[in-house]
C-alpha atoms as a PDB file:
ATOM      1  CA  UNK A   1      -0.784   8.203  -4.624  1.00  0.00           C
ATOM      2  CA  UNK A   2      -3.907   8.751  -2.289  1.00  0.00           C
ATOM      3  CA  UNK A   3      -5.914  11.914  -1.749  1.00  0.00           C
ATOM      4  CA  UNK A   4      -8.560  12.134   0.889  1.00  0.00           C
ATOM      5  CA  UNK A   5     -10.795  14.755   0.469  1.00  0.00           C
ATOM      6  CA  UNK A   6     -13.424  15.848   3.342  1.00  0.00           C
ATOM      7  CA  UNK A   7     -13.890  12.480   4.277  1.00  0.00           C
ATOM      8  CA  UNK A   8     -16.684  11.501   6.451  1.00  0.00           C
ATOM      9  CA  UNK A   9     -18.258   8.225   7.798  1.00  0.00           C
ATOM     10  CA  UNK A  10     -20.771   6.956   9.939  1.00  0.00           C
ATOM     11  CA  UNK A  11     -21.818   4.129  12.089  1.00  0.00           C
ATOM     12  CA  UNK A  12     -26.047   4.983  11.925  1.00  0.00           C
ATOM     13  CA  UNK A  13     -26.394   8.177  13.737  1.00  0.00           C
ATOM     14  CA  UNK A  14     -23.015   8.556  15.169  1.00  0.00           C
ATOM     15  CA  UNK A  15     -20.107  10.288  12.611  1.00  0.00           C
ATOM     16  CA  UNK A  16     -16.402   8.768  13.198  1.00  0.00           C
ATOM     17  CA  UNK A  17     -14.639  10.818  10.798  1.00  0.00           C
ATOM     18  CA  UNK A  18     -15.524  14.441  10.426  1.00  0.00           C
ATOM     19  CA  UNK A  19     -14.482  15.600   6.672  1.00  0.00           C
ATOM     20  CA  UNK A  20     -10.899  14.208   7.190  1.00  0.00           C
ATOM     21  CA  UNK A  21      -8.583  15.236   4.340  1.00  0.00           C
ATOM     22  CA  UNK A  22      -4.728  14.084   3.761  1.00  0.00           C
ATOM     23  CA  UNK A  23      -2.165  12.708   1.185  1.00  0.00           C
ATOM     24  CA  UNK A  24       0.173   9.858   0.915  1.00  0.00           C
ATOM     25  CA  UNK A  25       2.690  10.351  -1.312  1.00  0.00           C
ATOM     26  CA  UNK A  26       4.489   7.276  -3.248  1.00  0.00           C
ATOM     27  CA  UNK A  27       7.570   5.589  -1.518  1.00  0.00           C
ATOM     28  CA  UNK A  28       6.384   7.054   1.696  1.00  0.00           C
ATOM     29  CA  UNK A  29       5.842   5.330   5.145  1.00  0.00           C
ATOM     30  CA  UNK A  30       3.112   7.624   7.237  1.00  0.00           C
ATOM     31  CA  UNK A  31       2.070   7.153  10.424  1.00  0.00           C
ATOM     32  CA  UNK A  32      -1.890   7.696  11.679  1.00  0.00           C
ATOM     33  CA  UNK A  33      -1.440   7.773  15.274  1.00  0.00           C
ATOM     34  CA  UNK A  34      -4.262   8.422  17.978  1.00  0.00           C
ATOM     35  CA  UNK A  35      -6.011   6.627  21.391  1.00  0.00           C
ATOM     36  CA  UNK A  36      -8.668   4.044  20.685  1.00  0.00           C
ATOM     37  CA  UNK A  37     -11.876   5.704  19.023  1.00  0.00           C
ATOM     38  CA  UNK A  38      -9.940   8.432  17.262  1.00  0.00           C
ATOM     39  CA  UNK A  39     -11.295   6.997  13.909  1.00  0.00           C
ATOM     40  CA  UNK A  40      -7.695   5.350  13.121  1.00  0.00           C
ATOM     41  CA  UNK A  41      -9.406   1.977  11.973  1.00  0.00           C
ATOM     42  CA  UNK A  42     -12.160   3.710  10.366  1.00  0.00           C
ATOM     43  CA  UNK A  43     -10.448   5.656   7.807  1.00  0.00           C
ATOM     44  CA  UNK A  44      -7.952   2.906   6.709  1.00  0.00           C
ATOM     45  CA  UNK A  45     -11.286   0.562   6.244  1.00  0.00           C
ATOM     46  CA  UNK A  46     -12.759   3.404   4.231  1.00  0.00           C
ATOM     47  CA  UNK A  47      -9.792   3.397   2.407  1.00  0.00           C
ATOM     48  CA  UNK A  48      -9.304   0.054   1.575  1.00  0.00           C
ATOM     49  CA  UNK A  49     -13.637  -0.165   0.929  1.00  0.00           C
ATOM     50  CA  UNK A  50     -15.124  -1.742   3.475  1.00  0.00           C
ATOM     51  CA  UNK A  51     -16.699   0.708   4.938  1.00  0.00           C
ATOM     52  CA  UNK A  52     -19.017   3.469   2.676  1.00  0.00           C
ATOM     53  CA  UNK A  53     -18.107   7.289   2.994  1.00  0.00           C
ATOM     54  CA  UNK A  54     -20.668   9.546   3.801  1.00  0.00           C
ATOM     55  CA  UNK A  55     -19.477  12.837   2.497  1.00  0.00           C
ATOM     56  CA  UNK A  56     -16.239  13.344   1.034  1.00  0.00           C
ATOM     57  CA  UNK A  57     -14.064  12.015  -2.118  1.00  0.00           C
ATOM     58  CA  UNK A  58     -11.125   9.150  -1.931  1.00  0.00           C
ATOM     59  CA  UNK A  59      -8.738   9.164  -5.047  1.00  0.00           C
ATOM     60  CA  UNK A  60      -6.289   6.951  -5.710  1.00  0.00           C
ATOM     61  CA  UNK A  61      -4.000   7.534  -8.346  1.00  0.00           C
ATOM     62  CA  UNK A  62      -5.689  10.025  -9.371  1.00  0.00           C
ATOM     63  CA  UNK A  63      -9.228   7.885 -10.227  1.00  0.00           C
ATOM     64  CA  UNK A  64     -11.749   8.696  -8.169  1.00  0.00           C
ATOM     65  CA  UNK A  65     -12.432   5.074  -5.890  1.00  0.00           C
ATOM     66  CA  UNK A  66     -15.277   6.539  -3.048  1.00  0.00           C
ATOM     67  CA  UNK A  67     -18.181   4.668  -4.625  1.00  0.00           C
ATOM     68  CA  UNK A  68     -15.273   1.288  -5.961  1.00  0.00           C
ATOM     69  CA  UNK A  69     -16.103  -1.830  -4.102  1.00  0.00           C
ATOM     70  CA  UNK A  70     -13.164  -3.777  -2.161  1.00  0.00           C
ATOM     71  CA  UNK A  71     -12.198  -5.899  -5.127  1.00  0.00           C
ATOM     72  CA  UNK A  72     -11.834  -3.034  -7.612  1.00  0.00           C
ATOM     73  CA  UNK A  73      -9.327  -1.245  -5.121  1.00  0.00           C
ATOM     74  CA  UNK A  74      -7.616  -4.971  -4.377  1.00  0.00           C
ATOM     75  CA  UNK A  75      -7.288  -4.948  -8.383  1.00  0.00           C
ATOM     76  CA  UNK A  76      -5.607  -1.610  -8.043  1.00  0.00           C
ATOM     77  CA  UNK A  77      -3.023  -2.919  -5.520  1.00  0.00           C
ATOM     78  CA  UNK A  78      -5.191  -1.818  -2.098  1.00  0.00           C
ATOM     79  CA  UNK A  79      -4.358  -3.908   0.938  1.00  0.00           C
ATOM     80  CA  UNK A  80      -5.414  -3.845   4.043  1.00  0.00           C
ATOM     81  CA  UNK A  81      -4.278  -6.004   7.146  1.00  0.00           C
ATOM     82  CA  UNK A  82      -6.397  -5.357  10.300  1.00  0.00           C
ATOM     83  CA  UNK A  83      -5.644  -5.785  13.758  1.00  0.00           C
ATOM     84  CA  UNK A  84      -8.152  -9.099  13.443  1.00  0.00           C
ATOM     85  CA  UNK A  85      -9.441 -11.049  11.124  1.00  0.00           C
ATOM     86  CA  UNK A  86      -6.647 -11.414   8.679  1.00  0.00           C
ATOM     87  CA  UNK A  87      -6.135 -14.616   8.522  1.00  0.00           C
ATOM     88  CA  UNK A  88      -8.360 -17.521   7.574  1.00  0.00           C
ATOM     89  CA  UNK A  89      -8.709 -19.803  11.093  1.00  0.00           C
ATOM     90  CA  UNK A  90     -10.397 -22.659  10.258  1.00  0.00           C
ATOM     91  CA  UNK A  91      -7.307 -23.849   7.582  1.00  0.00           C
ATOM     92  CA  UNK A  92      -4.039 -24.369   8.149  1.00  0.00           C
ATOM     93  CA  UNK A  93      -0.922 -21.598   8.249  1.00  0.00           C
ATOM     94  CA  UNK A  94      -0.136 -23.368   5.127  1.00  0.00           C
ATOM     95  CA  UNK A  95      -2.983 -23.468   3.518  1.00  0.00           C
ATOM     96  CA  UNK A  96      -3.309 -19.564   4.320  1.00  0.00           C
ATOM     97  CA  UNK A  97       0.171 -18.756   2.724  1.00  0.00           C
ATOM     98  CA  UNK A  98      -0.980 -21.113  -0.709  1.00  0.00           C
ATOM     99  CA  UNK A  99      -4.156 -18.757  -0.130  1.00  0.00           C
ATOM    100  CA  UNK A 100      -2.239 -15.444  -0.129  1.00  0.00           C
ATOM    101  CA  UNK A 101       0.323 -16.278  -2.775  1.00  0.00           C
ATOM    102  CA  UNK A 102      -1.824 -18.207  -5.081  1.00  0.00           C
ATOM    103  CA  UNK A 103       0.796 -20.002  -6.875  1.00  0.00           C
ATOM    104  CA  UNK A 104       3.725 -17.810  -6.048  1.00  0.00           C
ATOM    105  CA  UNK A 105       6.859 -18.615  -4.069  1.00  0.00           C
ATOM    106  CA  UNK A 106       6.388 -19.126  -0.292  1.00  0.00           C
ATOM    107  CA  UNK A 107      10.031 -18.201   0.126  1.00  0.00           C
ATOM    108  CA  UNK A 108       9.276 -14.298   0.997  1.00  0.00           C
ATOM    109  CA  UNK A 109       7.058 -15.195   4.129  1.00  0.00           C
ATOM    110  CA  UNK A 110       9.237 -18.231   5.705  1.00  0.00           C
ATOM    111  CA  UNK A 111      12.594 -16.540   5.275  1.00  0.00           C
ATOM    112  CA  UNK A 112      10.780 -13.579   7.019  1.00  0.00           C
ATOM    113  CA  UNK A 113       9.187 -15.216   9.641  1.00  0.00           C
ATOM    114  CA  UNK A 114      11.298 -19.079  10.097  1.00  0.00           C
ATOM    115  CA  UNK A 115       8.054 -19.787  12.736  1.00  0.00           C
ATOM    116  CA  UNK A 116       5.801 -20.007  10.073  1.00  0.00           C
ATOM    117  CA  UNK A 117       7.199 -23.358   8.566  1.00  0.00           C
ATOM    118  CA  UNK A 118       7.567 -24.931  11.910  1.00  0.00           C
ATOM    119  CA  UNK A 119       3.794 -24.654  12.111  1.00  0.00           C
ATOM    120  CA  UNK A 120       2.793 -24.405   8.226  1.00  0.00           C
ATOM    121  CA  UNK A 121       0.542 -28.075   9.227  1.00  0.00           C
ATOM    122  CA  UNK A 122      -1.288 -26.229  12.414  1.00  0.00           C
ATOM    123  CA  UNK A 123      -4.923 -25.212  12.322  1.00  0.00           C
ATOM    124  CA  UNK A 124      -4.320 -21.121  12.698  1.00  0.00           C
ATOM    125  CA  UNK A 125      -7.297 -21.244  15.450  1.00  0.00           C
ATOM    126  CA  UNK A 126      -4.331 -22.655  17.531  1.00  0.00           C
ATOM    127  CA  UNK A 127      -1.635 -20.232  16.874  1.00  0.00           C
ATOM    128  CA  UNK A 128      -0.966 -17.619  19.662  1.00  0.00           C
ATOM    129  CA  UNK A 129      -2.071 -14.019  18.561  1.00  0.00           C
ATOM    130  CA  UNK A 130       1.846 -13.158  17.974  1.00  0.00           C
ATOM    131  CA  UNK A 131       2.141 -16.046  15.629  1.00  0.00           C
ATOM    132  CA  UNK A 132      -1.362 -14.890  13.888  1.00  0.00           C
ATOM    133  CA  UNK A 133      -0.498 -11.505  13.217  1.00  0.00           C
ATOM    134  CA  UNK A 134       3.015 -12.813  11.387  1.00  0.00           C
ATOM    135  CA  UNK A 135       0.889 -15.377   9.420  1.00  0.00           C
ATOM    136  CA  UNK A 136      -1.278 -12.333   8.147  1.00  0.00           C
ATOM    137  CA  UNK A 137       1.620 -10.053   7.715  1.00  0.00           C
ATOM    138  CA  UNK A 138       3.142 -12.418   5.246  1.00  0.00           C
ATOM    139  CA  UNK A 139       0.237 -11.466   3.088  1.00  0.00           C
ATOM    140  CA  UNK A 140       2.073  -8.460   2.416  1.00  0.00           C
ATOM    141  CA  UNK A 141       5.309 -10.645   1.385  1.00  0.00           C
ATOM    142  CA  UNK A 142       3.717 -13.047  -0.819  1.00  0.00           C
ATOM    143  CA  UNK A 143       0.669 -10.948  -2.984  1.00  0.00           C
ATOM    144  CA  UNK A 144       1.158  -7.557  -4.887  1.00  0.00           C
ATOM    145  CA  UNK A 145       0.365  -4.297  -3.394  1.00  0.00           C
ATOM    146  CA  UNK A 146       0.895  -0.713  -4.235  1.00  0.00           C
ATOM    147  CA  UNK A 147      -0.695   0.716  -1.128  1.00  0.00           C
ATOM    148  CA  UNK A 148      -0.784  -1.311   2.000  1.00  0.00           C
ATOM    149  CA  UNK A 149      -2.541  -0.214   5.345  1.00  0.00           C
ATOM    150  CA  UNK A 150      -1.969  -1.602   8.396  1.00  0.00           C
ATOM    151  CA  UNK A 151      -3.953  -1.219  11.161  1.00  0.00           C
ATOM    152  CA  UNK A 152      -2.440  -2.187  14.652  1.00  0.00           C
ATOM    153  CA  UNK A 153       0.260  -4.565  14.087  1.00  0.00           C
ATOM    154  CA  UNK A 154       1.066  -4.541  17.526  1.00  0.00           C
ATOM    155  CA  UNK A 155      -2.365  -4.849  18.956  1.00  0.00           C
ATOM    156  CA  UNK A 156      -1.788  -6.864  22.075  1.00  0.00           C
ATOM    157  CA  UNK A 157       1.934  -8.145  21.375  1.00  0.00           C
ATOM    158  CA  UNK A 158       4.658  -8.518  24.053  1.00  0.00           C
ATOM    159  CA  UNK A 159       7.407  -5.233  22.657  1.00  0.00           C
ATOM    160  CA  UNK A 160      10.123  -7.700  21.526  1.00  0.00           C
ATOM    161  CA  UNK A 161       7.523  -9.708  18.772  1.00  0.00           C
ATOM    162  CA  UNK A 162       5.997  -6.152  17.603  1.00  0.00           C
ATOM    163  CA  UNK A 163       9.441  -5.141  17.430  1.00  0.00           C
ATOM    164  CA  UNK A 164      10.358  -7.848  15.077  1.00  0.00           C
ATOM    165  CA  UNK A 165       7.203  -7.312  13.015  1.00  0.00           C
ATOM    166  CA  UNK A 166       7.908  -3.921  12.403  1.00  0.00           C
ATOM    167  CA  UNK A 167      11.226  -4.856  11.324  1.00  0.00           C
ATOM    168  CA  UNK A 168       9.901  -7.134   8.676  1.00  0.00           C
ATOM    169  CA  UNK A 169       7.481  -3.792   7.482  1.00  0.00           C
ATOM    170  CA  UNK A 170      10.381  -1.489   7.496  1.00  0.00           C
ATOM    171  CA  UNK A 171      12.443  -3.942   5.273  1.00  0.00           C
ATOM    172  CA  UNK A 172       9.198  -4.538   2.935  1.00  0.00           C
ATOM    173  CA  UNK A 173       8.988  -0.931   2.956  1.00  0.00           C
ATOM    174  CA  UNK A 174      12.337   0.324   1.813  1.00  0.00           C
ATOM    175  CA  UNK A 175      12.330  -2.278  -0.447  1.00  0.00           C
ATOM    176  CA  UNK A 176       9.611  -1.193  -2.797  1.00  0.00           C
ATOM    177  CA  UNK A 177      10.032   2.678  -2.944  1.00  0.00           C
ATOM    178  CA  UNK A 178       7.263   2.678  -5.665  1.00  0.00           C
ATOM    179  CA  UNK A 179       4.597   2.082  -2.734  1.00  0.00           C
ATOM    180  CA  UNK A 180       3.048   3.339  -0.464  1.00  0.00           C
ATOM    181  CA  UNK A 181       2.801   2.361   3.414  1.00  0.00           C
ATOM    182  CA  UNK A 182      -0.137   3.621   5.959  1.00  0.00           C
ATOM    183  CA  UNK A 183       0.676   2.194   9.674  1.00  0.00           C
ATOM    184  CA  UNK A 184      -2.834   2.896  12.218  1.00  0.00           C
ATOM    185  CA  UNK A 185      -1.150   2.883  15.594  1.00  0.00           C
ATOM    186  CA  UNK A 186      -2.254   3.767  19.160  1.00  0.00           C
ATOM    187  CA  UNK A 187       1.433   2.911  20.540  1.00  0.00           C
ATOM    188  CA  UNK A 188       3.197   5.386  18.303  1.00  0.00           C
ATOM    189  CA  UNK A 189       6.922   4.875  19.051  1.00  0.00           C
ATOM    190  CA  UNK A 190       7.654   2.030  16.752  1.00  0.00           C
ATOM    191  CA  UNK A 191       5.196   3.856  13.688  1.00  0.00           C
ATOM    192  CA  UNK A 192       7.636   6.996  14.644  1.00  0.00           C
ATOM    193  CA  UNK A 193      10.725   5.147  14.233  1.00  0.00           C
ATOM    194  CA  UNK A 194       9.820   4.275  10.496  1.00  0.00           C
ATOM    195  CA  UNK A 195       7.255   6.877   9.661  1.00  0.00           C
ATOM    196  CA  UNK A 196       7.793   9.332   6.898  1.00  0.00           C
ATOM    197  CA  UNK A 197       5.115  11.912   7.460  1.00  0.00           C
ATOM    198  CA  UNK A 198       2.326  11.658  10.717  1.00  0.00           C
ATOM    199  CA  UNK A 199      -0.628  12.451  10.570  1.00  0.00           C
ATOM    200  CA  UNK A 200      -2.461  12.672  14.123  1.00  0.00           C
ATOM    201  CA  UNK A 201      -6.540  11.955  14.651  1.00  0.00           C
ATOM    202  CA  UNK A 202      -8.399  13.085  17.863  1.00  0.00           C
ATOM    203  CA  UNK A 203     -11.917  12.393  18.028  1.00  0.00           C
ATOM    204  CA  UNK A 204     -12.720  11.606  14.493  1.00  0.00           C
ATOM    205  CA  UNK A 205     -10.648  14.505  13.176  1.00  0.00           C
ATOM    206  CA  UNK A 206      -7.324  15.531  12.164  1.00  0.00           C
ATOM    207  CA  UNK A 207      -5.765  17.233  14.662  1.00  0.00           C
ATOM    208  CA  UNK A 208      -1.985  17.682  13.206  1.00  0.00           C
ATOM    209  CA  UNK A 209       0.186  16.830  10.923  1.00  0.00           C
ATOM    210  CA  UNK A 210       4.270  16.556  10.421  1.00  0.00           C
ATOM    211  CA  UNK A 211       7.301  15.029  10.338  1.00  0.00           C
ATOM    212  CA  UNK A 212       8.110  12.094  12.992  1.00  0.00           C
ATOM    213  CA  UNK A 213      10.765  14.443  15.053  1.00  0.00           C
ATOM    214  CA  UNK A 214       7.460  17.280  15.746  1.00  0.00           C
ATOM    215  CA  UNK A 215       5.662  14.573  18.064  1.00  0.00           C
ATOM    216  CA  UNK A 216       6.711  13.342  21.351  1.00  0.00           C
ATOM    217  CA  UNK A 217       5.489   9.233  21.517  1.00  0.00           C
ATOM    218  CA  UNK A 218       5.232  10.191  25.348  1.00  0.00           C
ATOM    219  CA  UNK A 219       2.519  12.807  24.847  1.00  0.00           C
ATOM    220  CA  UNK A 220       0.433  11.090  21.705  1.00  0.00           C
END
C-alpha cells in the first residue's frame, strides 16, 4: 500500500532521515521501533504530510503523494495520531468525538473506551494524559482510514492503560484486513506483540528489518 523510496528530511541544516526506504503491505500491522531521535516521528509525519521530504519519493497506492498536501492524503484515507496534539483541548470530549465522526455513530468509540461517556461534558484540557490519548484514539474508531500511523500511543502511560489501548488497536486492526497499520514506538514490547513486520531506525536510518520473533524488546 505504501512505498518509501530514499526518503530524506530535514529540520534547516540538520538531516533526520537519511534516504530511508520500506514497504507496508495491506492488512499488515508493522512496527517502527527505535530510542528517542531515531527519526520514528519524523517519517510517520512525512508520511502522513506534515512535514516536506527533501530527497526521496512516497507512494501510496501506487500514486506518487511526496509533493500531496495533508488533506489530499486525509482524502486518500491517511491518518495520523501523534503522541500530542490529537485532540482539540479547548472543546469538550464530546464535542471532539461529533468532530471526528462528523455525523456518524458515536457507538464505536464509547463501547471501546466506556470512560469517554462518563466525561463526554468535560473540557479535554482537564482530562489526564491517559484519558487524552483514548479520546484521540477513538478518531481511529469513528472516521475512515486506509492507512493509520500511530506515533507513541504509550508515550507517558502507566503499562496497564497502554496495555488496554493497544488492545483497542489490535482489535481495530484485525478487524479491517484491507488496511494498513504503522505503530512508532520507543517501548517496543507491546508494538512486538501485534506487529506484523519491524522495521528498526537508528540515527535517522534504517538499521534492520524482520519479523517480530528476530528482535529482542530487551535489546531495542
Amino acid at each position: 500500500m505504501l512505498t518509501l523510496d530514499a526518503l530524506r528530511v530535514r529540520y534547516g541544516p540538520l538531516e533526520a532521515l537519511h534516504g530511508v526506504s520500506l514497504t507496508i503491505a495491506q492488512g499488515e500491522v508493522t512496527a517502527v521501533l527505535g530510542r528517542n531521535g531515531a527519526g520514528k516521528s519524523t517519517l510517520l509525519r512525512a508520511v502522513a504530510g506534515y512535514l516536506r521530504t527533501s530527497a526521496g519519493r512516497i507512494s501510496w497506492q501506487g500514486t506518487d503523494i511526496t509533493r500531496a498536501p495533508v488533506r489530499r492524503r486525509a482524502a486518500a484515507g491517511v491518518m495520523l495520531i501523534p503522541d500530542e496534539g490529537g485532540v482539540f483541548r479547548t472543546l469538550t470530549v464530546r464535542e471532539n468525538l461529533d468532530l471526528f465522526a462528523a455525523g456518524r455513530d458515536l457507538a464505536p468509540a464509547f463501547d471501546a473506551f466506556p470512560d469517554l461517556s462518563t466525561l463526554s461534558r468535560r473540557r479535554v484540557a482537564l482530562l489526564s494524559g491517559g484519558e487524552q490519548q483514548m479520546l484521540a484514539l477513538s478518531r481511529a474508531l469513528l472516521a475512515p482510514w486506509r492507512l493509520l500511523l500511530v506515533d507513541e500511543l504509550s508515550h507517558g502511560l502507566a503499562p496497564v492503560l497502554a496495555t488496554r489501548l493497544y488492545a483497542v488497536l489490535a482489535t481495530l486492526a484485525a478487524a479491517h484486513p484491507d488496511r494498513a497499520v504503522v505503530l512508532a514506538e520507543p517501548h517496543p514490547r507491546e508494538a512486538l506483540a501485534m506487529a506484523h513486520r519491524v522495521h528498526v531506525l537508528r540515527r535517522g536510518e534504517l538499521a534492520a528489518t524482520g519479523s517480530p520473533t528476530d528482535f529482542d524488546p530487551a535489546i531495542l
